[in-house]
PDB file of N, CA and C in Angstrom:
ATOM      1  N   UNK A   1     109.098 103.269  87.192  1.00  0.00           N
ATOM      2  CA  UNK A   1     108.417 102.699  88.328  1.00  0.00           C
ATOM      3  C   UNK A   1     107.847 101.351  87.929  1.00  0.00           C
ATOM      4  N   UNK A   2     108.305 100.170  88.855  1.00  0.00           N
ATOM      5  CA  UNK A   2     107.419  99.180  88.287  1.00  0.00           C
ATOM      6  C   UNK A   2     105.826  99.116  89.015  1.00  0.00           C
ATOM      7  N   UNK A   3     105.433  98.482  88.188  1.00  0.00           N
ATOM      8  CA  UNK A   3     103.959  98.543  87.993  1.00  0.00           C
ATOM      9  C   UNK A   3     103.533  96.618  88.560  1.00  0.00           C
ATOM     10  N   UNK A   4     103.142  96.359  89.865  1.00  0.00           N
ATOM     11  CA  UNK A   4     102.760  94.839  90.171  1.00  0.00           C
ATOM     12  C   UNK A   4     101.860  94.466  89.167  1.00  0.00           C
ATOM     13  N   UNK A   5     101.961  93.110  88.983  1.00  0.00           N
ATOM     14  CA  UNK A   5     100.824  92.573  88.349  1.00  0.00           C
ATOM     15  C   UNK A   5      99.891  91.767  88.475  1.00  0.00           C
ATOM     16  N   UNK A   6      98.574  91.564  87.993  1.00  0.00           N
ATOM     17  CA  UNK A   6      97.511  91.501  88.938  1.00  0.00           C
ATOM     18  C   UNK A   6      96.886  90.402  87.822  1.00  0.00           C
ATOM     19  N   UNK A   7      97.711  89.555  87.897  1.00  0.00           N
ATOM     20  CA  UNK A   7      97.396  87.793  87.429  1.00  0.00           C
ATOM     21  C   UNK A   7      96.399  87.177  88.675  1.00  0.00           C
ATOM     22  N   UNK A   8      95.015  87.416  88.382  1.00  0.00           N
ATOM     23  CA  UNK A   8      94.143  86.173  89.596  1.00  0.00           C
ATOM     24  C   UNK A   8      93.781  85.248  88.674  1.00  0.00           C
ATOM     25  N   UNK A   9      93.976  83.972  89.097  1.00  0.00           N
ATOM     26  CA  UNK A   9      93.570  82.808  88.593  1.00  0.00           C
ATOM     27  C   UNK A   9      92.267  82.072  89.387  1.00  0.00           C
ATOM     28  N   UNK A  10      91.483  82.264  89.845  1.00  0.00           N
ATOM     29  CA  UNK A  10      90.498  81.665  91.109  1.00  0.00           C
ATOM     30  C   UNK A  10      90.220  80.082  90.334  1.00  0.00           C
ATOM     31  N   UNK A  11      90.265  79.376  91.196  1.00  0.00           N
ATOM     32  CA  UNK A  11      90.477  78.385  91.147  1.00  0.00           C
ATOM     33  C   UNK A  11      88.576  77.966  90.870  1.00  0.00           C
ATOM     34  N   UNK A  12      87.995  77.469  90.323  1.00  0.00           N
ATOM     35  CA  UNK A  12      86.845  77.043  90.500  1.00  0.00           C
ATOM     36  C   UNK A  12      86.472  75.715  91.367  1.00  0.00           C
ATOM     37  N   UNK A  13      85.071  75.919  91.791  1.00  0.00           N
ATOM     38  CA  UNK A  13      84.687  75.348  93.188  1.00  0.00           C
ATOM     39  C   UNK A  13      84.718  74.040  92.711  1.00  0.00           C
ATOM     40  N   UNK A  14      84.915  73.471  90.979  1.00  0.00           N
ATOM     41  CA  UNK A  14      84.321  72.033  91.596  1.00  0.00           C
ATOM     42  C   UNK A  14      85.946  71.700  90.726  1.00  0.00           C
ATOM     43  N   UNK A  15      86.687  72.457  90.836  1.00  0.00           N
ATOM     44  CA  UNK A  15      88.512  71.747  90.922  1.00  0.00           C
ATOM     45  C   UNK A  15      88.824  71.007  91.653  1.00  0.00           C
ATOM     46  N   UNK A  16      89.725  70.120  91.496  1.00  0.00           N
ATOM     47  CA  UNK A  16      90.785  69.453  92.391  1.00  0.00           C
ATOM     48  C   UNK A  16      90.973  69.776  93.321  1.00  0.00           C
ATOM     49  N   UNK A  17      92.204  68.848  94.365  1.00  0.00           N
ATOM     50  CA  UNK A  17      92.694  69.554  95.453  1.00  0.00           C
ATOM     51  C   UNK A  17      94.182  70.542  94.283  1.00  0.00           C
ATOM     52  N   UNK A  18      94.765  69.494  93.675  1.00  0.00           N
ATOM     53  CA  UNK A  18      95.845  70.199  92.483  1.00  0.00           C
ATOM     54  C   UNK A  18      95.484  72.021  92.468  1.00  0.00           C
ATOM     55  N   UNK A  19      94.202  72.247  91.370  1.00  0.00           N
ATOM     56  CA  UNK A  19      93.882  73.483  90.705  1.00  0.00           C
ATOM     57  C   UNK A  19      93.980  73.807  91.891  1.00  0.00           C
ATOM     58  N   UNK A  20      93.660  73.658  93.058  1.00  0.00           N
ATOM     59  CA  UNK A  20      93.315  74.924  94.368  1.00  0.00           C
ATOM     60  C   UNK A  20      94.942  74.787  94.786  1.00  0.00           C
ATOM     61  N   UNK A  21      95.633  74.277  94.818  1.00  0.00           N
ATOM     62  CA  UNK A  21      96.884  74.232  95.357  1.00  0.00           C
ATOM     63  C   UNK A  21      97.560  75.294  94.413  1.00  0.00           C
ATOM     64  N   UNK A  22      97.271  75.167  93.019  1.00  0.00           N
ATOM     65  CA  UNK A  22      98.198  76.261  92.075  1.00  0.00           C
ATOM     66  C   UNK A  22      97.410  77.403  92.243  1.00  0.00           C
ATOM     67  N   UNK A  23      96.423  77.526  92.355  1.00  0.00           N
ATOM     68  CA  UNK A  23      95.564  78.910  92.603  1.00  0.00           C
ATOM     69  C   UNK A  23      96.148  79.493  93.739  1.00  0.00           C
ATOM     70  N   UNK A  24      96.273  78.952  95.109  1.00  0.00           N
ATOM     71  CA  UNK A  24      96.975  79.358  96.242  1.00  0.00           C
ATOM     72  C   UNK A  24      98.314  79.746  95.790  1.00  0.00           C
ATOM     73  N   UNK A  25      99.119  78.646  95.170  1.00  0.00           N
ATOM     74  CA  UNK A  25     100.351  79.684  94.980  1.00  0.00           C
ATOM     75  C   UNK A  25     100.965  80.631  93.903  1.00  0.00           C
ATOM     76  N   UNK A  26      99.500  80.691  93.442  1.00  0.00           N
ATOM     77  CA  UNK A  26      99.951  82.063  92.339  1.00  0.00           C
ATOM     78  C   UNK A  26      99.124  83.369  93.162  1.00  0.00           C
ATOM     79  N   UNK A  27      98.576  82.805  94.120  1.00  0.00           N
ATOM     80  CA  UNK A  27      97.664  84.133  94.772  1.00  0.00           C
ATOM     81  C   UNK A  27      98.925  84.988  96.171  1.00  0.00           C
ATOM     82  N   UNK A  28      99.747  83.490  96.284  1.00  0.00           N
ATOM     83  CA  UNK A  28     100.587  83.892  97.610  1.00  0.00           C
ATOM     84  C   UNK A  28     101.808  84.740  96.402  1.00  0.00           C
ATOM     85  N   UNK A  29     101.722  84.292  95.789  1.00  0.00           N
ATOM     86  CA  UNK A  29     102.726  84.977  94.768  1.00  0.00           C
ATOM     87  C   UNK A  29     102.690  86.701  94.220  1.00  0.00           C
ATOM     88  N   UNK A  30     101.212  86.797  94.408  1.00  0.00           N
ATOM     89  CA  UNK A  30     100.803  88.230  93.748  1.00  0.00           C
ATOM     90  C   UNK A  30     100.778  89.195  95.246  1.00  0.00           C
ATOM     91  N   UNK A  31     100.503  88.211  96.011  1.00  0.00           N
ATOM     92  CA  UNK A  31     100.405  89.075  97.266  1.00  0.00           C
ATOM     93  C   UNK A  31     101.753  89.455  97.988  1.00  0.00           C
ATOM     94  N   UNK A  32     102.803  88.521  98.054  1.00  0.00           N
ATOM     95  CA  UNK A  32     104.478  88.462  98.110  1.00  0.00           C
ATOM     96  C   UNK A  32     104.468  89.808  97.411  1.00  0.00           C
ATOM     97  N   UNK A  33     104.767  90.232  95.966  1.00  0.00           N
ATOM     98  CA  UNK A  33     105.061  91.041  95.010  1.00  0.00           C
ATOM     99  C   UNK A  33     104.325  92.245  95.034  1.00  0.00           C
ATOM    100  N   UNK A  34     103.142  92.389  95.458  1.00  0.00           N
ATOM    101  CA  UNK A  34     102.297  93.534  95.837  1.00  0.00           C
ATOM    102  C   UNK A  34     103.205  94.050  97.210  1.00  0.00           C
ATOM    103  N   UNK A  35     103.415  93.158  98.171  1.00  0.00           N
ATOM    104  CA  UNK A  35     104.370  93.840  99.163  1.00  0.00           C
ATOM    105  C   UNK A  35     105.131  94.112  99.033  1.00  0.00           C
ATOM    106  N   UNK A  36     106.186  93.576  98.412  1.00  0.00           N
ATOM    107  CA  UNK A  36     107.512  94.042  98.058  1.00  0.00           C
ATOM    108  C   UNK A  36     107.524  95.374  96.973  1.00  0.00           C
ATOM    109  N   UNK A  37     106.800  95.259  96.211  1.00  0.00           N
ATOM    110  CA  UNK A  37     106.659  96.411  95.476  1.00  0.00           C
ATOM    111  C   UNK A  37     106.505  98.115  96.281  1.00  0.00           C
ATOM    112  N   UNK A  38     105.412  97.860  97.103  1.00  0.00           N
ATOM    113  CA  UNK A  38     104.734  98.352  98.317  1.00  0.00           C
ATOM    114  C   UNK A  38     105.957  99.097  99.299  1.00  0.00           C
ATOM    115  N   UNK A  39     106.620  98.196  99.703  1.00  0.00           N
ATOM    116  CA  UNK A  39     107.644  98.341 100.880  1.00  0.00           C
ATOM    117  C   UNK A  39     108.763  99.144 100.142  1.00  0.00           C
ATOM    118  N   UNK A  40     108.993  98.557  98.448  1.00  0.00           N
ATOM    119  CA  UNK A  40     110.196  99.102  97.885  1.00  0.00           C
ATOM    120  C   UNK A  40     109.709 100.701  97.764  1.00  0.00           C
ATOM    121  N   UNK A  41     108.669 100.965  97.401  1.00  0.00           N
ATOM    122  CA  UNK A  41     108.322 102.439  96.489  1.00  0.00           C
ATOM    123  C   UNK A  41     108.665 103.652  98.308  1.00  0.00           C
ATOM    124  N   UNK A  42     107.299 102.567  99.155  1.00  0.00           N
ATOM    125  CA  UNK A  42     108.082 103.587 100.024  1.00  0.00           C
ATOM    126  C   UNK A  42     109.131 103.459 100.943  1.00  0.00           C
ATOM    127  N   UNK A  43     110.319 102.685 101.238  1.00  0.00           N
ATOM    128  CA  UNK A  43     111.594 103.132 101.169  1.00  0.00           C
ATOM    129  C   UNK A  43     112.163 103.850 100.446  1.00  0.00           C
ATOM    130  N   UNK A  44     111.770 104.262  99.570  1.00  0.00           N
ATOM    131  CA  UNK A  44     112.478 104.892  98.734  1.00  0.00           C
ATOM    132  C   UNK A  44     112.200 106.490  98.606  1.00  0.00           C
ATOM    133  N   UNK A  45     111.055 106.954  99.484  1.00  0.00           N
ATOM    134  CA  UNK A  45     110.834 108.033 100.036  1.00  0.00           C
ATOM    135  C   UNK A  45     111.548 108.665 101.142  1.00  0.00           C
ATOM    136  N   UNK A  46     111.482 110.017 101.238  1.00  0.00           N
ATOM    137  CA  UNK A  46     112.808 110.795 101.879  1.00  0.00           C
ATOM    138  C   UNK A  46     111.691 110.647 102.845  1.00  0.00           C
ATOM    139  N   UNK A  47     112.543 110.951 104.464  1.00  0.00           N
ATOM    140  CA  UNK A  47     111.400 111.300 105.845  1.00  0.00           C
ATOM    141  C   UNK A  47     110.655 112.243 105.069  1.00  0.00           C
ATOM    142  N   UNK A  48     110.308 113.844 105.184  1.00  0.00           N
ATOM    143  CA  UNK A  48     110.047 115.105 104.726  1.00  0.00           C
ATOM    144  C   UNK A  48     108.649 114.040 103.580  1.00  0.00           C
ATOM    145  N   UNK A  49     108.791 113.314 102.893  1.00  0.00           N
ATOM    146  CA  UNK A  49     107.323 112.904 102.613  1.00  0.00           C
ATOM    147  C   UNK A  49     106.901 112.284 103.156  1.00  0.00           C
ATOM    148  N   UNK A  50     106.985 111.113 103.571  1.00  0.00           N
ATOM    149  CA  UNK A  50     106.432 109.861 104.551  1.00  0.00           C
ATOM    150  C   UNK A  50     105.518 111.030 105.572  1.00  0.00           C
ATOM    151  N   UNK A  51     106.613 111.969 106.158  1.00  0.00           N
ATOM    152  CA  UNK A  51     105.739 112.374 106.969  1.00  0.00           C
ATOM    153  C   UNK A  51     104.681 113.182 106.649  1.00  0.00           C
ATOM    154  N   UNK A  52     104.893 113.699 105.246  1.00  0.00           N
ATOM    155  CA  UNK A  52     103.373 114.623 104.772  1.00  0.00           C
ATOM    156  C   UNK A  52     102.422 113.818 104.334  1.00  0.00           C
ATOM    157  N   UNK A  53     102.860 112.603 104.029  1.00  0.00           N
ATOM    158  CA  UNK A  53     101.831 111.327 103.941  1.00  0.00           C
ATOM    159  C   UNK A  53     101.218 110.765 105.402  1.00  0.00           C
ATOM    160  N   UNK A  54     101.711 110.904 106.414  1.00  0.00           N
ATOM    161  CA  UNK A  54     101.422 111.033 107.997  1.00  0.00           C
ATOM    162  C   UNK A  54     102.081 109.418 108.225  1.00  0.00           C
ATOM    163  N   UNK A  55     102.987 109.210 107.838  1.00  0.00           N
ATOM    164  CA  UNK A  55     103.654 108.011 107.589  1.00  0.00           C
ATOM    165  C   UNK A  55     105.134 108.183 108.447  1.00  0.00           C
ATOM    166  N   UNK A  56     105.589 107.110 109.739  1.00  0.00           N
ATOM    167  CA  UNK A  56     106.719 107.221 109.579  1.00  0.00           C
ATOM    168  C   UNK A  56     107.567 106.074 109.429  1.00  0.00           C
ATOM    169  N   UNK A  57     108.910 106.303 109.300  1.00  0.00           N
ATOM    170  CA  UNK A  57     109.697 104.944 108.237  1.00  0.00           C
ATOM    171  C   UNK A  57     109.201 103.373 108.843  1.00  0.00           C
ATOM    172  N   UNK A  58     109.273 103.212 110.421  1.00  0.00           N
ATOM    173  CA  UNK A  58     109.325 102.209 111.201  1.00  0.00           C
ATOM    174  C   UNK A  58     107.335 101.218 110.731  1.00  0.00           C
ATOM    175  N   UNK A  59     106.213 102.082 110.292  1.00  0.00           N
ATOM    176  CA  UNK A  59     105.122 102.272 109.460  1.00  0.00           C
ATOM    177  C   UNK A  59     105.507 101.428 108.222  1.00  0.00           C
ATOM    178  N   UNK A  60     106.456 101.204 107.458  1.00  0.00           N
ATOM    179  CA  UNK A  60     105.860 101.010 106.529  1.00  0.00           C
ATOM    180  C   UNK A  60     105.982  99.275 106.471  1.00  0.00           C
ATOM    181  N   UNK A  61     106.808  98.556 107.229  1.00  0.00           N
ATOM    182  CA  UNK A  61     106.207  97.183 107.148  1.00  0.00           C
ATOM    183  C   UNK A  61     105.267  97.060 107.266  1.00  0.00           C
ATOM    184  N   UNK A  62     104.226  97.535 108.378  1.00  0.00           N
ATOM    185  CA  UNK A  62     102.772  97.482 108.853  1.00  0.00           C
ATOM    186  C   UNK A  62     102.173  97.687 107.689  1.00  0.00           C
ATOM    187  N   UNK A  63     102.124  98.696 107.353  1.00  0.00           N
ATOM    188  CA  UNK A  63     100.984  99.459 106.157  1.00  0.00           C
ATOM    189  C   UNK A  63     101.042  98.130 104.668  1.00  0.00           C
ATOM    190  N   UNK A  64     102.290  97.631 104.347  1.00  0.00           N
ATOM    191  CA  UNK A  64     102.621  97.188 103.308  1.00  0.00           C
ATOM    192  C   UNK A  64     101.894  95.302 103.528  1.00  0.00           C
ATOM    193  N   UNK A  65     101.734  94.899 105.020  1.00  0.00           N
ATOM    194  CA  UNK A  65     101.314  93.651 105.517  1.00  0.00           C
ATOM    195  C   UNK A  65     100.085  94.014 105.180  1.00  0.00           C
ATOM    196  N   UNK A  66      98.924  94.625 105.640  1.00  0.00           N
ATOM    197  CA  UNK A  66      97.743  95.329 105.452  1.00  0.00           C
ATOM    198  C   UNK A  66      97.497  95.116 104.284  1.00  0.00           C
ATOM    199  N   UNK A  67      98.158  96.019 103.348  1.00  0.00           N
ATOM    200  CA  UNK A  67      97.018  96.376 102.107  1.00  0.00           C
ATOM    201  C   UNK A  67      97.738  94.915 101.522  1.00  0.00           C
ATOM    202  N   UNK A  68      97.961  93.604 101.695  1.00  0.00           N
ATOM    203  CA  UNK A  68      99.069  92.910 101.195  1.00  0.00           C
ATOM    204  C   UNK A  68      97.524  91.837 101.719  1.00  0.00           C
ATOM    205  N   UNK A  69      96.576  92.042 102.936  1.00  0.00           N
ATOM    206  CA  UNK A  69      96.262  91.206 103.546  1.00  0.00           C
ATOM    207  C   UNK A  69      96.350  90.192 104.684  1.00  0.00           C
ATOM    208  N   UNK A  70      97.602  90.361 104.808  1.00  0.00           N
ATOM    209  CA  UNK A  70      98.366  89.392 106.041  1.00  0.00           C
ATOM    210  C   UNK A  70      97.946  90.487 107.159  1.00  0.00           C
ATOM    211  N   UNK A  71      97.919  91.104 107.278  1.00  0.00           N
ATOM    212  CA  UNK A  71      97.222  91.609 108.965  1.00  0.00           C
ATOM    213  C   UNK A  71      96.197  92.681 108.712  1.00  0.00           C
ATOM    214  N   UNK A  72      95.870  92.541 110.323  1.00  0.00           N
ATOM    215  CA  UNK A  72      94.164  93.232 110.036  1.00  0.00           C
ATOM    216  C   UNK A  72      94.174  94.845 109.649  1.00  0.00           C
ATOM    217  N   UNK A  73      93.366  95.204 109.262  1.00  0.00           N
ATOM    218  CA  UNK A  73      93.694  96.634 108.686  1.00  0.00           C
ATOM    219  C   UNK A  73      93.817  97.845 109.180  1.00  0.00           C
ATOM    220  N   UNK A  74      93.928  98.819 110.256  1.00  0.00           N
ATOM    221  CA  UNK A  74      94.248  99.731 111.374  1.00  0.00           C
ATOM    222  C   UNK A  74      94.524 100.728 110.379  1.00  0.00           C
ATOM    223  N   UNK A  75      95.103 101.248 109.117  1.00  0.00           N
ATOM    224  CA  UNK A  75      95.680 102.139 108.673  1.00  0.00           C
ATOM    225  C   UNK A  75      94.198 102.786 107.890  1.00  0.00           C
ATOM    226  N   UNK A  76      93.474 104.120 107.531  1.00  0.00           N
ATOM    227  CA  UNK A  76      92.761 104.685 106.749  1.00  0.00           C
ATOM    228  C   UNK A  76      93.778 104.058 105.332  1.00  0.00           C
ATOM    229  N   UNK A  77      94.650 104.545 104.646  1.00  0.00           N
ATOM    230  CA  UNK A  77      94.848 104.396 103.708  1.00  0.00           C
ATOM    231  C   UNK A  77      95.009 103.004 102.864  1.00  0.00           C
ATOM    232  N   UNK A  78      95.698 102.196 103.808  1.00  0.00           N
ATOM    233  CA  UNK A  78      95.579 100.243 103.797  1.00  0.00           C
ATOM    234  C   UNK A  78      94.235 100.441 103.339  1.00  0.00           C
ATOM    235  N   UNK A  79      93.221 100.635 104.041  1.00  0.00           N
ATOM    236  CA  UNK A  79      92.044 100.214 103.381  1.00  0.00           C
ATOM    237  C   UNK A  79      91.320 100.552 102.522  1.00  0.00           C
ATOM    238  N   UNK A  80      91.789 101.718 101.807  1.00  0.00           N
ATOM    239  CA  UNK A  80      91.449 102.646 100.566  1.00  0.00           C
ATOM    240  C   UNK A  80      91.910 101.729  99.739  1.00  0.00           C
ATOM    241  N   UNK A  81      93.313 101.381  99.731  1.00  0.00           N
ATOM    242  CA  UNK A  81      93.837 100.277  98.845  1.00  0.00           C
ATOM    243  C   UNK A  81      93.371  99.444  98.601  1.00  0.00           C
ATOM    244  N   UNK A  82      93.171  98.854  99.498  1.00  0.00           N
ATOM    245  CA  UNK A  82      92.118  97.291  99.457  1.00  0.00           C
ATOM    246  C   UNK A  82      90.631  97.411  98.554  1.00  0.00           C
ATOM    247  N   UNK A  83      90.176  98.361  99.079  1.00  0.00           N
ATOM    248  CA  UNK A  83      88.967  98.559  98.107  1.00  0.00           C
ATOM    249  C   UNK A  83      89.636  99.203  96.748  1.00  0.00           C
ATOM    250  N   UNK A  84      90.578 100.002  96.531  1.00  0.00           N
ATOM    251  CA  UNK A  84      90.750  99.806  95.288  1.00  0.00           C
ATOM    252  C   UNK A  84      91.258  98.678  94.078  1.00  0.00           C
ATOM    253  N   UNK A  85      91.792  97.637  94.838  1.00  0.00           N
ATOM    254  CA  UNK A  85      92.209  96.539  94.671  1.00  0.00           C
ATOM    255  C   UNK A  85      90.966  95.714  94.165  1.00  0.00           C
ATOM    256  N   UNK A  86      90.343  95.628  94.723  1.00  0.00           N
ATOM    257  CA  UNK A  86      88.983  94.520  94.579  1.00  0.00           C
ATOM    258  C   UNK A  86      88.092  95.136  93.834  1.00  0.00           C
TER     259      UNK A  86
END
Protein backbone atom coordinates (compact mmCIF):
# COMPACT_ATOMS: atom_id res chain seq x y z
CA UNK A 1 0.00 0.00 0.00
CA UNK A 2 1.44 3.29 -0.70
CA UNK A 3 1.69 5.50 2.04
CA UNK A 4 1.20 9.75 0.79
CA UNK A 5 3.64 11.97 1.95
CA UNK A 6 3.28 14.73 4.12
CA UNK A 7 6.21 17.23 3.00
CA UNK A 8 4.67 20.91 4.42
CA UNK A 9 6.95 23.54 3.70
CA UNK A 10 4.91 26.86 5.08
CA UNK A 11 6.26 29.47 3.63
CA UNK A 12 7.11 32.22 6.31
CA UNK A 13 5.22 35.55 6.62
CA UNK A 14 8.03 37.84 5.91
CA UNK A 15 9.11 35.67 2.42
CA UNK A 16 8.95 36.77 -0.95
CA UNK A 17 6.30 36.68 -3.40
CA UNK A 18 8.97 33.57 -4.94
CA UNK A 19 9.02 31.42 -1.30
CA UNK A 20 5.06 31.76 -1.24
CA UNK A 21 4.76 30.77 -4.86
CA UNK A 22 6.97 27.42 -4.13
CA UNK A 23 5.15 26.87 -0.87
CA UNK A 24 1.80 26.96 -2.91
CA UNK A 25 3.08 24.53 -5.27
CA UNK A 26 4.42 22.01 -3.12
CA UNK A 27 1.16 22.35 -0.96
CA UNK A 28 -1.06 21.93 -4.36
CA UNK A 29 1.22 19.04 -4.88
CA UNK A 30 0.61 17.15 -1.51
CA UNK A 31 -2.96 17.82 -1.81
CA UNK A 32 -3.12 16.45 -5.78
CA UNK A 33 -1.37 13.11 -4.24
CA UNK A 34 -3.40 12.85 -1.02
CA UNK A 35 -6.36 12.60 -3.60
CA UNK A 36 -5.18 10.45 -5.86
CA UNK A 37 -3.93 8.19 -3.35
CA UNK A 38 -7.48 8.58 -1.67
CA UNK A 39 -9.54 7.90 -4.88
CA UNK A 40 -6.95 5.00 -5.85
CA UNK A 41 -7.26 2.89 -2.38
CA UNK A 42 -10.95 3.25 -2.68
CA UNK A 43 -11.50 2.14 -6.19
CA UNK A 44 -9.98 -0.49 -5.46
CA UNK A 45 -12.62 -1.70 -3.04
CA UNK A 46 -15.29 -4.31 -4.02
CA UNK A 47 -19.19 -2.70 -3.74
CA UNK A 48 -19.91 -5.36 -0.58
CA UNK A 49 -17.30 -2.88 1.36
CA UNK A 50 -17.83 0.61 0.21
CA UNK A 51 -21.14 -0.23 1.22
CA UNK A 52 -20.30 -1.48 4.86
CA UNK A 53 -18.29 1.66 4.94
CA UNK A 54 -21.85 3.41 3.99
CA UNK A 55 -20.02 4.50 0.88
CA UNK A 56 -21.23 4.17 -2.65
CA UNK A 57 -18.80 3.98 -5.80
CA UNK A 58 -20.35 7.29 -7.55
CA UNK A 59 -19.15 8.87 -3.45
CA UNK A 60 -15.91 8.54 -3.80
CA UNK A 61 -14.82 11.58 -5.97
CA UNK A 62 -16.77 13.69 -3.41
CA UNK A 63 -15.33 12.19 -0.24
CA UNK A 64 -11.66 12.21 -1.82
CA UNK A 65 -12.26 16.40 -2.92
CA UNK A 66 -13.21 16.91 0.88
CA UNK A 67 -10.70 15.39 2.92
CA UNK A 68 -8.24 16.76 -0.10
CA UNK A 69 -9.87 20.33 0.85
CA UNK A 70 -11.18 21.47 -2.45
CA UNK A 71 -14.85 21.26 -1.34
CA UNK A 72 -16.76 21.92 1.67
CA UNK A 73 -17.02 19.04 3.97
CA UNK A 74 -20.71 17.17 4.10
CA UNK A 75 -19.18 13.65 4.73
CA UNK A 76 -18.76 12.54 8.89
CA UNK A 77 -15.72 10.70 7.86
CA UNK A 78 -13.98 13.63 5.37
CA UNK A 79 -13.89 15.36 8.48
CA UNK A 80 -12.43 12.84 10.87
CA UNK A 81 -9.68 12.91 8.29
CA UNK A 82 -9.11 16.37 8.25
CA UNK A 83 -8.69 16.57 11.87
CA UNK A 84 -6.53 13.75 11.72
CA UNK A 85 -4.46 15.37 9.21
CA UNK A 86 -3.79 18.62 11.08
Amino acid sequence: MQTPHTLCLPAPAAAGPFARFVAELIEGWRRTSLRRATTRTLQSLDDRTLHDLGLHRSEIGGLAAEIDGRAEVSYVRARQARQLRA
